[in-house]
C-alpha atoms as a PDB file:
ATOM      1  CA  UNK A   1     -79.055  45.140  -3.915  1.00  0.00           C
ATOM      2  CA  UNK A   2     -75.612  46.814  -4.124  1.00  0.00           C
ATOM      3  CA  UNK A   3     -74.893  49.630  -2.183  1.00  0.00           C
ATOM      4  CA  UNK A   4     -75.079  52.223  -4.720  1.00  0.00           C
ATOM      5  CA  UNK A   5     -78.989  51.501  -4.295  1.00  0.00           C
ATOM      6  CA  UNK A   6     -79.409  51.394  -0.762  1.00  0.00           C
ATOM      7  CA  UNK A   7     -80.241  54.070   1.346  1.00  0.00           C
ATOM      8  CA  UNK A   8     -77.413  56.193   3.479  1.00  0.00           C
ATOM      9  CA  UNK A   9     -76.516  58.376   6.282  1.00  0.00           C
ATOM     10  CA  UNK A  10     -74.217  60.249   7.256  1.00  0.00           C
ATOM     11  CA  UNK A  11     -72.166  60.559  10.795  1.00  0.00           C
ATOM     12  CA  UNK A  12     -70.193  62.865  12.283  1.00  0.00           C
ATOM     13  CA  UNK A  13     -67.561  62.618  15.267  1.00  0.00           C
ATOM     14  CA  UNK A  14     -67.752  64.968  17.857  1.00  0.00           C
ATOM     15  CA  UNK A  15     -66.132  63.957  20.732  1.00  0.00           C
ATOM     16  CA  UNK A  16     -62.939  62.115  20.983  1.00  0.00           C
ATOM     17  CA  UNK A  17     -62.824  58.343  22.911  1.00  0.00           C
ATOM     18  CA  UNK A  18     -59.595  59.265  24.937  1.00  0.00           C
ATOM     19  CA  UNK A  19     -60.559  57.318  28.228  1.00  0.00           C
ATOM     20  CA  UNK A  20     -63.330  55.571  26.694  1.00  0.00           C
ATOM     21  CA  UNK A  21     -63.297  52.013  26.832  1.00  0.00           C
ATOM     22  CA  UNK A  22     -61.404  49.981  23.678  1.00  0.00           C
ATOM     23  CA  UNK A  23     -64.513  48.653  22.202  1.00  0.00           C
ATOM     24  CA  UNK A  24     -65.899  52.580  21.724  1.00  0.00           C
ATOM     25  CA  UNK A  25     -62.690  53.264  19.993  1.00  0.00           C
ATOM     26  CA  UNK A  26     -62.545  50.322  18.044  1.00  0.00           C
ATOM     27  CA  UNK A  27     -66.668  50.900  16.692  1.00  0.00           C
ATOM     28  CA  UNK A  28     -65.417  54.342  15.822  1.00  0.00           C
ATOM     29  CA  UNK A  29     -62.637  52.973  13.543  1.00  0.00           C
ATOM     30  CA  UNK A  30     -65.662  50.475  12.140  1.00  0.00           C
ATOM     31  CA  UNK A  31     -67.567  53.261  11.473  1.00  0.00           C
ATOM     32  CA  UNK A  32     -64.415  55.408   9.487  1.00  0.00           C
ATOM     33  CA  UNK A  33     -64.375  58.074  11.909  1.00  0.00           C
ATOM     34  CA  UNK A  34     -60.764  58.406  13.932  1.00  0.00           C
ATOM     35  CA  UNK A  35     -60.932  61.963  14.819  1.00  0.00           C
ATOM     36  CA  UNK A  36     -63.071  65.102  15.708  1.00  0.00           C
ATOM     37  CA  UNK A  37     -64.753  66.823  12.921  1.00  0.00           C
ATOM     38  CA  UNK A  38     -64.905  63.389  10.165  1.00  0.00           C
ATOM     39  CA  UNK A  39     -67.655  62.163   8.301  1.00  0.00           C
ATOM     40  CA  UNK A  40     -68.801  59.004   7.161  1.00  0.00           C
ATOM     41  CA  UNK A  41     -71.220  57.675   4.715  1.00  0.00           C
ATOM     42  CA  UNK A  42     -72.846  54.705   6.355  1.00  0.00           C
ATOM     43  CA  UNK A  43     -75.187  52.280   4.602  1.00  0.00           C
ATOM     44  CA  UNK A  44     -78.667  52.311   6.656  1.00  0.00           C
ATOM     45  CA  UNK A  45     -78.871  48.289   8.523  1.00  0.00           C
ATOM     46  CA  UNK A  46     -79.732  47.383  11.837  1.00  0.00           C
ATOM     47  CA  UNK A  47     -75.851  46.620  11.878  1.00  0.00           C
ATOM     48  CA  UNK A  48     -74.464  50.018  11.084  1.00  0.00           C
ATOM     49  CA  UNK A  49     -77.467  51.673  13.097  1.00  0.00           C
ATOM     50  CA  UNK A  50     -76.653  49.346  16.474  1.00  0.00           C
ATOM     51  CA  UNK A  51     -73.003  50.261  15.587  1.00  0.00           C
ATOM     52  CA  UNK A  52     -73.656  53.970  15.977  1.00  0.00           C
ATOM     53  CA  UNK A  53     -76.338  53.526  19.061  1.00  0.00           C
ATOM     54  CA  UNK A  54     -73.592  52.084  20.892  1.00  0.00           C
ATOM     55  CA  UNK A  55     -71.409  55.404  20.277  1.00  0.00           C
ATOM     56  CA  UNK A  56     -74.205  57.720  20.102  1.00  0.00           C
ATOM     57  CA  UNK A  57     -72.213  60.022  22.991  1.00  0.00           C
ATOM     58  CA  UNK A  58     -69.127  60.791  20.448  1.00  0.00           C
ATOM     59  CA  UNK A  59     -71.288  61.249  17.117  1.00  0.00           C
ATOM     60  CA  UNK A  60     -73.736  62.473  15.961  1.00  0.00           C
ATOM     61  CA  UNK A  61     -76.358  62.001  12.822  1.00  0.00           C
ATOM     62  CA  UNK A  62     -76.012  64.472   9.937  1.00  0.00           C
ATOM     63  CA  UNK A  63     -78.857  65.724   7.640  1.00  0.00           C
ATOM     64  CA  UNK A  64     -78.554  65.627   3.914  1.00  0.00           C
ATOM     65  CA  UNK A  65     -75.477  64.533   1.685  1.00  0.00           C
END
């Protein structure tokens, strides 16, 4: 499967990760989002979807797109 077939979400940053530990800002920057207000298209694995549990505070799921 290539990606263009495989299902997506989208996440949003809403918080910023100044005085969170390095490895929340560094999943952040894994994820494409660096500051309040960006989006990113994710592909939908147990990867990506661990990825964003583990930052779940400073984003959030958005509907659609």
């Amino acid at each position: 499967m290539d990606s263009q077939t495989q299902t997506r979400f989208v996440v949003e940053q809403t918080k910023s990760p100044i005085g969170r530990p390095a490895t929340q800002r560094q999943t952040l920057v894994a994820l494409g989002l660096n500051k309040i207000g960006r989006r990113s298209s994710l592909i939908d694995n147990p990867s990506t979807r661990g990825m964003v549990a583990s930052v779940a505070h400073l984003v959030r799921v958005v509907d659609g797109e």
